[in-house]
PDB file of N, CA and C in Angstrom:
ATOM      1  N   UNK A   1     -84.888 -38.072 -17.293  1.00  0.00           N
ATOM      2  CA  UNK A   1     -84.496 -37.958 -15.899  1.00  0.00           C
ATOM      3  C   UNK A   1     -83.088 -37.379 -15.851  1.00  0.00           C
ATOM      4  N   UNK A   2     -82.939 -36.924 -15.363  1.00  0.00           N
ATOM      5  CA  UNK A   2     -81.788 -36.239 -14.931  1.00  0.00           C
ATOM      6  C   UNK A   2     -80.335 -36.349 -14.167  1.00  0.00           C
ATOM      7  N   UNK A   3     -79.042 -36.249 -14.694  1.00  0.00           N
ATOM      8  CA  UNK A   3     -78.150 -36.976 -13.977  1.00  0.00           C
ATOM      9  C   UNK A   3     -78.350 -36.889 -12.364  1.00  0.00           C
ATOM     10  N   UNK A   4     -78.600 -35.608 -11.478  1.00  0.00           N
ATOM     11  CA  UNK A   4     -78.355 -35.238 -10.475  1.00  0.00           C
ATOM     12  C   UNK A   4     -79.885 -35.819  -9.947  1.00  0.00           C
ATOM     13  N   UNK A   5     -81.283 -35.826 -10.284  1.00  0.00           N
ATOM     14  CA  UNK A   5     -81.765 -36.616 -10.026  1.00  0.00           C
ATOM     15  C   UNK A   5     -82.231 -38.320  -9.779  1.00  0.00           C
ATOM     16  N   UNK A   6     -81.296 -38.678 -10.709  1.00  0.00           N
ATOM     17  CA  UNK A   6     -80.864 -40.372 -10.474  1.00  0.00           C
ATOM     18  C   UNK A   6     -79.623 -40.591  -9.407  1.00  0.00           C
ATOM     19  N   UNK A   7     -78.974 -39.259  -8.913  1.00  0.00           N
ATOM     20  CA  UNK A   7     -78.141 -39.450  -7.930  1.00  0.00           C
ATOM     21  C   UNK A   7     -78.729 -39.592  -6.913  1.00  0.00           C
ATOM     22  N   UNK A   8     -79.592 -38.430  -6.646  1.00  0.00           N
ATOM     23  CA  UNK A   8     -80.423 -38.391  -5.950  1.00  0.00           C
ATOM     24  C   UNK A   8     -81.080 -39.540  -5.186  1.00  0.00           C
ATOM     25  N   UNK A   9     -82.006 -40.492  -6.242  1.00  0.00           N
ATOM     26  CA  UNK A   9     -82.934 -41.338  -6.192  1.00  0.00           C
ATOM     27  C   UNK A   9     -81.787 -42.650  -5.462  1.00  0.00           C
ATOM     28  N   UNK A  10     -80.656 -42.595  -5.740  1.00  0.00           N
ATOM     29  CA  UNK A  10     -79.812 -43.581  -5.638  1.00  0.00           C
ATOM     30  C   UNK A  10     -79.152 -43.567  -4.390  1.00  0.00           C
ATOM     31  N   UNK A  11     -78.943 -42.510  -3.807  1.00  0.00           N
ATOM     32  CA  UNK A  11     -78.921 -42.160  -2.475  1.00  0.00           C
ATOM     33  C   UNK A  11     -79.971 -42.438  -1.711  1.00  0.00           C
ATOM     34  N   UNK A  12     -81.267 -42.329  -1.631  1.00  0.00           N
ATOM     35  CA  UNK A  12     -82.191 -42.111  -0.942  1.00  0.00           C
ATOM     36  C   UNK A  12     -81.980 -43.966  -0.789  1.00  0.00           C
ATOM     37  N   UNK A  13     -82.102 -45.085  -1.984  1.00  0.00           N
ATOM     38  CA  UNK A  13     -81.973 -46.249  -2.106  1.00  0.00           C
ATOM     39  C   UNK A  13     -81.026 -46.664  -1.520  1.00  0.00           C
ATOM     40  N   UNK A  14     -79.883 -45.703  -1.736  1.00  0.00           N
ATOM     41  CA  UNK A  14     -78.748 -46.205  -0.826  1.00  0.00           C
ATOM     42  C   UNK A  14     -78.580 -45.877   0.980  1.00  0.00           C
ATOM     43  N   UNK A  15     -79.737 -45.367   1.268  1.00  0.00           N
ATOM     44  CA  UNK A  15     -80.276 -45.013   2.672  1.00  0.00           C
ATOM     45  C   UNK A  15     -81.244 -45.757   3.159  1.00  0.00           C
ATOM     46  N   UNK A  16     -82.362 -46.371   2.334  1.00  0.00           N
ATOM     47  CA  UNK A  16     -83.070 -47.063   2.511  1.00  0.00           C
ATOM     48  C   UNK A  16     -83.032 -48.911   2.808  1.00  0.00           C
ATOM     49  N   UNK A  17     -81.676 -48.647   2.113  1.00  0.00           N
ATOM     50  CA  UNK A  17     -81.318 -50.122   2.297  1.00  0.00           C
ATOM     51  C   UNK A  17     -80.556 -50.631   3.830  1.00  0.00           C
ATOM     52  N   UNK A  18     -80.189 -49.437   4.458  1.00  0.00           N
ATOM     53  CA  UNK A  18     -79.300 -49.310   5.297  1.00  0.00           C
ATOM     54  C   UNK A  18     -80.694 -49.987   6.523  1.00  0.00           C
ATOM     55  N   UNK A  19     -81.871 -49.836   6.647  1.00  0.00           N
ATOM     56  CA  UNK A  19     -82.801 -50.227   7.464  1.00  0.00           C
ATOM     57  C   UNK A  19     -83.861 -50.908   7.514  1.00  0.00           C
ATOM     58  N   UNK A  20     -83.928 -51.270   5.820  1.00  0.00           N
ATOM     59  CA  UNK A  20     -85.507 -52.156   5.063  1.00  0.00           C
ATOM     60  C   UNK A  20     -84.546 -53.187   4.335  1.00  0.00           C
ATOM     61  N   UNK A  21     -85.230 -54.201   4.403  1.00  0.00           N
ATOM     62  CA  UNK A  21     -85.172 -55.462   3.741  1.00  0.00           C
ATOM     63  C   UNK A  21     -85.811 -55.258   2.161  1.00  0.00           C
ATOM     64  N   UNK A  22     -86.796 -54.625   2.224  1.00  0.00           N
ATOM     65  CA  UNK A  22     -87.965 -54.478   1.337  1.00  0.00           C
ATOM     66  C   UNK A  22     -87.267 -53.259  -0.163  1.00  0.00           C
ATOM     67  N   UNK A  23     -87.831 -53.242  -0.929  1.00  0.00           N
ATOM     68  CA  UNK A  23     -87.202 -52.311  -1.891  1.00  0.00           C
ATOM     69  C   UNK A  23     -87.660 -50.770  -1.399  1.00  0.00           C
ATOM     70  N   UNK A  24     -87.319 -49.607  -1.478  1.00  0.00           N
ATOM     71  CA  UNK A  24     -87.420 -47.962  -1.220  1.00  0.00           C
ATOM     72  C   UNK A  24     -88.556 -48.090  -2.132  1.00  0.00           C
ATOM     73  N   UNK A  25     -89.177 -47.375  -1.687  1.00  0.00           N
ATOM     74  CA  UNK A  25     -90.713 -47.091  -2.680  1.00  0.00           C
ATOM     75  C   UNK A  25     -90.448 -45.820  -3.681  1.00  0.00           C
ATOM     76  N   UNK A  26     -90.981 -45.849  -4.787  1.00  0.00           N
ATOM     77  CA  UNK A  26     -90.920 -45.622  -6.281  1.00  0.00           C
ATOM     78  C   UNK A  26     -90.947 -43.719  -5.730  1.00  0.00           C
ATOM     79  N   UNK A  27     -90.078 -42.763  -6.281  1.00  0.00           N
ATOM     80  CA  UNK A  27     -90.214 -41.701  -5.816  1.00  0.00           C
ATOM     81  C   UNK A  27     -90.083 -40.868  -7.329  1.00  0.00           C
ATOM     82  N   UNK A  28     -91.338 -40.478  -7.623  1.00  0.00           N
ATOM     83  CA  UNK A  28     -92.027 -39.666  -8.048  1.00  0.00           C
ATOM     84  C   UNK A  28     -92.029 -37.933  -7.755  1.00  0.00           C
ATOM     85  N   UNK A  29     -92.362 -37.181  -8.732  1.00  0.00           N
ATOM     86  CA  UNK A  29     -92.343 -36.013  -8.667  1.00  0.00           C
ATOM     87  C   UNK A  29     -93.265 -35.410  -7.343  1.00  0.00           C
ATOM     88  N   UNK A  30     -94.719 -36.332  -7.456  1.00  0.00           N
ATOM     89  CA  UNK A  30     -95.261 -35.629  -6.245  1.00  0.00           C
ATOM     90  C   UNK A  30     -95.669 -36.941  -5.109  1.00  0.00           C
ATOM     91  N   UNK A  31     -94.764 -37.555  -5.028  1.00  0.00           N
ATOM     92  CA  UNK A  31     -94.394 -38.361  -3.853  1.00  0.00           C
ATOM     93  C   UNK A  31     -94.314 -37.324  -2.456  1.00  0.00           C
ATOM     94  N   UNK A  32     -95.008 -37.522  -1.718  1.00  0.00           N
ATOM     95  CA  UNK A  32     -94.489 -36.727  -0.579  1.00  0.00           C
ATOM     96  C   UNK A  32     -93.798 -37.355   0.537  1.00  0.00           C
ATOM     97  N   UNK A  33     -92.674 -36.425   0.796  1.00  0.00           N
ATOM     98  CA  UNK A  33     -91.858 -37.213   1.123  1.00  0.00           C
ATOM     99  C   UNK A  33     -91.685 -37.385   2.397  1.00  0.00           C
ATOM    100  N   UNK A  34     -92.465 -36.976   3.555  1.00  0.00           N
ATOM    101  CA  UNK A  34     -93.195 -37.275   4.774  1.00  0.00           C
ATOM    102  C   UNK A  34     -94.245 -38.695   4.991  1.00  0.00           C
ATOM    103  N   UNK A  35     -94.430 -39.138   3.519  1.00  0.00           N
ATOM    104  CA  UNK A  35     -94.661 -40.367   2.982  1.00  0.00           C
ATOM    105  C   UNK A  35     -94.012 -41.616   2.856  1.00  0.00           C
ATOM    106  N   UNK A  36     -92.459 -41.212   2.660  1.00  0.00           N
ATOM    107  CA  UNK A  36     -91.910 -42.354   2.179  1.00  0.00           C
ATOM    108  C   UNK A  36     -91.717 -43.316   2.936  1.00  0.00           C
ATOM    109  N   UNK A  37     -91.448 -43.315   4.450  1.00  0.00           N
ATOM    110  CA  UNK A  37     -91.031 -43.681   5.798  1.00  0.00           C
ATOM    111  C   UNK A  37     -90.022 -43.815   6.250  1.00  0.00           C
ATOM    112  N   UNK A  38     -89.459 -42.652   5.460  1.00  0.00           N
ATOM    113  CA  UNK A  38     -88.058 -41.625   6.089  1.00  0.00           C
ATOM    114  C   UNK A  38     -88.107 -40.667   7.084  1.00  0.00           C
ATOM    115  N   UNK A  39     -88.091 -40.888   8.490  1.00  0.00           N
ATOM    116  CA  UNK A  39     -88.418 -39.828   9.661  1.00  0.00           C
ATOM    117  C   UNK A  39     -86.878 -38.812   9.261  1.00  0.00           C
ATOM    118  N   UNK A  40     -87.769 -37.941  10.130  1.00  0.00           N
ATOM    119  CA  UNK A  40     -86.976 -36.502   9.943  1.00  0.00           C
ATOM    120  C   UNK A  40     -85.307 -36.851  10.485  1.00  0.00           C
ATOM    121  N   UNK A  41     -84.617 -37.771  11.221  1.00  0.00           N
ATOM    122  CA  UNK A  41     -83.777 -38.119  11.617  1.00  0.00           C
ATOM    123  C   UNK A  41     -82.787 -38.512  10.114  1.00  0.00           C
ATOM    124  N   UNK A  42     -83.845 -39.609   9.009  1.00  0.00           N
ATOM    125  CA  UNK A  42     -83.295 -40.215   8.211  1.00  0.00           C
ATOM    126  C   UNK A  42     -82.950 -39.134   7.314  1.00  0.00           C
ATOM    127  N   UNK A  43     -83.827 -38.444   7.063  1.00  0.00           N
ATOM    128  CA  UNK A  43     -83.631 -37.169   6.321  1.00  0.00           C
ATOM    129  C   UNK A  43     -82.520 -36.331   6.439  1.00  0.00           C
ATOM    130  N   UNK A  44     -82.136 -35.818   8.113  1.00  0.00           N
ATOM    131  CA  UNK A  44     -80.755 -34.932   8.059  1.00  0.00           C
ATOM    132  C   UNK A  44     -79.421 -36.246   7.482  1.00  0.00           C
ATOM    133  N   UNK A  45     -80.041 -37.543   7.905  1.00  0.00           N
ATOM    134  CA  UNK A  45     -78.918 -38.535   7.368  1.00  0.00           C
ATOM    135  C   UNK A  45     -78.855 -38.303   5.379  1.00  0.00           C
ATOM    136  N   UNK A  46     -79.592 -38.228   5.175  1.00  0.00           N
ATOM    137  CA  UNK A  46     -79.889 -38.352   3.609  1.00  0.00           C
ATOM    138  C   UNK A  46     -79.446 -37.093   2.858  1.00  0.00           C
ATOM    139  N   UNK A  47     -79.873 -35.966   3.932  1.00  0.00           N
ATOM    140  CA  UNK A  47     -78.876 -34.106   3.835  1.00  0.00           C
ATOM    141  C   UNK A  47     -77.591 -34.472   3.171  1.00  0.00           C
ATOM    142  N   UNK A  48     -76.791 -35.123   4.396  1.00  0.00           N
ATOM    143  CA  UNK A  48     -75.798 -35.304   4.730  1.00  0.00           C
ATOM    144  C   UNK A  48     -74.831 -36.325   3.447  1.00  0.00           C
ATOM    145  N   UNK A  49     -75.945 -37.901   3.595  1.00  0.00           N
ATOM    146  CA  UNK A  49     -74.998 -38.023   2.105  1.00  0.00           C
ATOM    147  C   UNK A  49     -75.122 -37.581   1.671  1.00  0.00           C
ATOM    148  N   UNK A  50     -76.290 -36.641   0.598  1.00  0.00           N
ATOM    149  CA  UNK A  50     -75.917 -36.237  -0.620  1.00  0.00           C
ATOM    150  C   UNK A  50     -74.976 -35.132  -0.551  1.00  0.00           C
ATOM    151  N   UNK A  51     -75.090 -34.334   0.497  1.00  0.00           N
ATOM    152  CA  UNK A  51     -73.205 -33.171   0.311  1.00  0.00           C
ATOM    153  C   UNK A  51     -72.038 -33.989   0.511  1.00  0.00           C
ATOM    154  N   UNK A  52     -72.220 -35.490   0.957  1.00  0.00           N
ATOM    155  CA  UNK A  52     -70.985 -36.152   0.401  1.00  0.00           C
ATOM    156  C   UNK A  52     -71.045 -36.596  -0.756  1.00  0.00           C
ATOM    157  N   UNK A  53     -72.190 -36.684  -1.413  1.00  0.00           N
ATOM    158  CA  UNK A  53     -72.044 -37.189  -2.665  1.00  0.00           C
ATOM    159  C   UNK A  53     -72.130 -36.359  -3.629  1.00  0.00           C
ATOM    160  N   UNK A  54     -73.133 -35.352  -3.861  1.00  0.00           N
ATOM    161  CA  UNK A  54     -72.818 -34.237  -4.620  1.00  0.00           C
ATOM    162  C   UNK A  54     -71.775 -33.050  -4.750  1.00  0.00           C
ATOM    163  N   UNK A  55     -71.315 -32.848  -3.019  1.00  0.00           N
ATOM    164  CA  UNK A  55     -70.172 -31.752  -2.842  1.00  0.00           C
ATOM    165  C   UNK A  55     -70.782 -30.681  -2.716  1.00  0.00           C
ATOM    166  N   UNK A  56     -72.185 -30.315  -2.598  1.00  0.00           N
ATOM    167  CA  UNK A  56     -72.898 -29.105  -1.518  1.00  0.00           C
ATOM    168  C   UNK A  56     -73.915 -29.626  -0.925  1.00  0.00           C
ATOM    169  N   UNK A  57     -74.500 -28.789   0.094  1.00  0.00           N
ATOM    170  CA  UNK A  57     -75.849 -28.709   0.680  1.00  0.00           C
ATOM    171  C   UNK A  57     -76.642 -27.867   0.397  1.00  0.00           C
ATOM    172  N   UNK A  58     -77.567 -27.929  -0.769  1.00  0.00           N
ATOM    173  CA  UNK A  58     -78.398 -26.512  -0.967  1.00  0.00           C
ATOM    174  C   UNK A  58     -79.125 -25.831   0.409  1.00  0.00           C
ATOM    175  N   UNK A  59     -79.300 -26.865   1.747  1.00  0.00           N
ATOM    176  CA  UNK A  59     -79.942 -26.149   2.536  1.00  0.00           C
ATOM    177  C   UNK A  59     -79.073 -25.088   3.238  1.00  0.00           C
ATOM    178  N   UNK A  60     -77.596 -25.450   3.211  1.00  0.00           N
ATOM    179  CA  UNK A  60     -77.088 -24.216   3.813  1.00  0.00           C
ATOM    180  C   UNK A  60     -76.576 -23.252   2.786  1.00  0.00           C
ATOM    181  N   UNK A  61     -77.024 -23.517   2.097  1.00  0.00           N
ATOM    182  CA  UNK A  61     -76.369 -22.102   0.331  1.00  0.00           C
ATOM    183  C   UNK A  61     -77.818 -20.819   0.552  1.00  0.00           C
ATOM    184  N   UNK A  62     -78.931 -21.512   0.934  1.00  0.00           N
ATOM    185  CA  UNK A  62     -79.986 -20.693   0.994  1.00  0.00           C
ATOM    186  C   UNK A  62     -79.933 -19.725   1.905  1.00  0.00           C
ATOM    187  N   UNK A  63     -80.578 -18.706   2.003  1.00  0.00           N
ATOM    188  CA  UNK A  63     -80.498 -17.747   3.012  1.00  0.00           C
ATOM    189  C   UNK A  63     -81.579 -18.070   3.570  1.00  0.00           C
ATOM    190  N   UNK A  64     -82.863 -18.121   3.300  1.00  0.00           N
ATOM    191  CA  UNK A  64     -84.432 -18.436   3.556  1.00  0.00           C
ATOM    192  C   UNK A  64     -84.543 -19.985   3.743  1.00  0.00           C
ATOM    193  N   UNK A  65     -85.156 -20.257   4.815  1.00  0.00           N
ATOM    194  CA  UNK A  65     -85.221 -21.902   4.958  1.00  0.00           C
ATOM    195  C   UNK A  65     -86.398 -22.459   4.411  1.00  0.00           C
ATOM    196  N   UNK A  66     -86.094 -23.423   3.914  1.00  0.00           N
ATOM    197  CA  UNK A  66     -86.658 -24.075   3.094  1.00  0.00           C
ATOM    198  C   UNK A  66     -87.412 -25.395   3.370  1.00  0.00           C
ATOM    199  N   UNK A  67     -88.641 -26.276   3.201  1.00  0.00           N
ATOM    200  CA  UNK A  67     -88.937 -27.257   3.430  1.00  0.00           C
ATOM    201  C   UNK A  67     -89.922 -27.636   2.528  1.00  0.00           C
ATOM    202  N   UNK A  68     -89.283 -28.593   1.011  1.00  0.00           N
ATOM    203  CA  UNK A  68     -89.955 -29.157   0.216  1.00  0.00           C
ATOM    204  C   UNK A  68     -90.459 -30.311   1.082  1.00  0.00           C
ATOM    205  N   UNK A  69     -91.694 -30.019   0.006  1.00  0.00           N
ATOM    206  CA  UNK A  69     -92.917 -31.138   1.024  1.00  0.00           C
ATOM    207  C   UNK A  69     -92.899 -32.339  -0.206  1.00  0.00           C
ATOM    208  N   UNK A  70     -92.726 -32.372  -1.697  1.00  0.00           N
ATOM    209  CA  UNK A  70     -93.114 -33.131  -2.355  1.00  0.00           C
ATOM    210  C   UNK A  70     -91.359 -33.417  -2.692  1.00  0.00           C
ATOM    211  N   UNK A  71     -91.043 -34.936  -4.036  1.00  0.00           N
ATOM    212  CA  UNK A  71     -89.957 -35.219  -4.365  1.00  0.00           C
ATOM    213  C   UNK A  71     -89.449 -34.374  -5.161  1.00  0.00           C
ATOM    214  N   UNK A  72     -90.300 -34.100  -5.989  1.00  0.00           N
ATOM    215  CA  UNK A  72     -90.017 -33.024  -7.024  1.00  0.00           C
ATOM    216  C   UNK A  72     -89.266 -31.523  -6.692  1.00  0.00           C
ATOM    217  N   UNK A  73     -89.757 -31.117  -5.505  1.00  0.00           N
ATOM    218  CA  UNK A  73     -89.773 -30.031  -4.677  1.00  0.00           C
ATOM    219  C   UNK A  73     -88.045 -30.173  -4.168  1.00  0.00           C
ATOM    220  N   UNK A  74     -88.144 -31.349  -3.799  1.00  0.00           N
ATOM    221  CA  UNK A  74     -86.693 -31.343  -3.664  1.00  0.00           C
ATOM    222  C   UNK A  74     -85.285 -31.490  -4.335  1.00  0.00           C
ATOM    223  N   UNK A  75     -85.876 -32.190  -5.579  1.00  0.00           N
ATOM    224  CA  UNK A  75     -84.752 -32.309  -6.782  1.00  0.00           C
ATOM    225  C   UNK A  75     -84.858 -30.988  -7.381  1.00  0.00           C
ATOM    226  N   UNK A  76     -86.148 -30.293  -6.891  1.00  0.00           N
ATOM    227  CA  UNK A  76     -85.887 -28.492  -7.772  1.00  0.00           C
ATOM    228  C   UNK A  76     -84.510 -27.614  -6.887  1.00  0.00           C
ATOM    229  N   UNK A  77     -85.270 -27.833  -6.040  1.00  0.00           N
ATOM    230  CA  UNK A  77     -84.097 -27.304  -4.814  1.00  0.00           C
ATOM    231  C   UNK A  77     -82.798 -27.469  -5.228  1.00  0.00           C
ATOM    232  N   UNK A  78     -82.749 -28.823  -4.930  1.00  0.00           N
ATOM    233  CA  UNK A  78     -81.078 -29.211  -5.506  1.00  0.00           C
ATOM    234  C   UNK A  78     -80.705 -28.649  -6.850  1.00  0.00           C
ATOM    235  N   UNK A  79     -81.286 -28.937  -7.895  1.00  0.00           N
ATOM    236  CA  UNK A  79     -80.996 -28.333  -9.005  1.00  0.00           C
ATOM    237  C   UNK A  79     -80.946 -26.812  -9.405  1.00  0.00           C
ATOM    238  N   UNK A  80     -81.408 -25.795  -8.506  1.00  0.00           N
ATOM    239  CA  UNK A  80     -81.409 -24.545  -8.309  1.00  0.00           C
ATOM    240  C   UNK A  80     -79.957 -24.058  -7.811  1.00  0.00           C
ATOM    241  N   UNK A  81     -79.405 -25.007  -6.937  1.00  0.00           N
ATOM    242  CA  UNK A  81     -78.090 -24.465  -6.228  1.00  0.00           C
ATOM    243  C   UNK A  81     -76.937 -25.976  -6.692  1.00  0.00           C
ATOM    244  N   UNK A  82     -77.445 -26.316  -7.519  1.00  0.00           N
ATOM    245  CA  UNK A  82     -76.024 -27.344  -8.408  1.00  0.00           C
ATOM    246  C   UNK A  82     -75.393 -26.088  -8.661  1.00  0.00           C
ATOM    247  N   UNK A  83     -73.869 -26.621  -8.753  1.00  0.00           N
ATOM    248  CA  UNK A  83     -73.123 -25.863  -9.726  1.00  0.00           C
ATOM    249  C   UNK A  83     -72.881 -26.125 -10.445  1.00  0.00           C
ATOM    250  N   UNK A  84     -72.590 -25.189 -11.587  1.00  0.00           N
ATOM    251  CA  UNK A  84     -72.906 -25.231 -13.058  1.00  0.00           C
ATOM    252  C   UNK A  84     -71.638 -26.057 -13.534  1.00  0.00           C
TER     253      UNK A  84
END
């Protein structure tokens, strides 16, 4: 697993906790993430930490908009526009 993907995963946990009692459900490569019961609201929240926590937003580095449907899909993303 990957450093920037356990950041990842740790954020999403650290978002999830902010509204569930219950533990964040197990997120997997093809978890979809319209699945998890993160509405699209929680999501621009979840955008948002991780460019505070990583220090970019791959969605605005892209020119072409983008919408990973699976988990995997989205740690590719991110990992496409990490900097090196």
């Amino acid at each position: 697993m990957s450093g920037l993907r356990d950041r990842i995963i740790s954020t999403f946990e650290e978002l999830w906790a902010e509204d569930h009692t219950d533990p964040a459900p197990e997120l997997k490569d093809d978890t979809v993430l319209l699945e998890t019961g993160i509405d699209s609201m929680g999501f621009a929240v979840f955008v948002t930490m991780l460019d505070d926590e990583l220090g970019f937003d791959p969605f605005a580095m892209d020119s072409e908009a983008v919408y990973p449907v699976s988990f995997g899909e989205f740690v590719a993303f991110y990992e496409k526009h990490a900097p090196a």
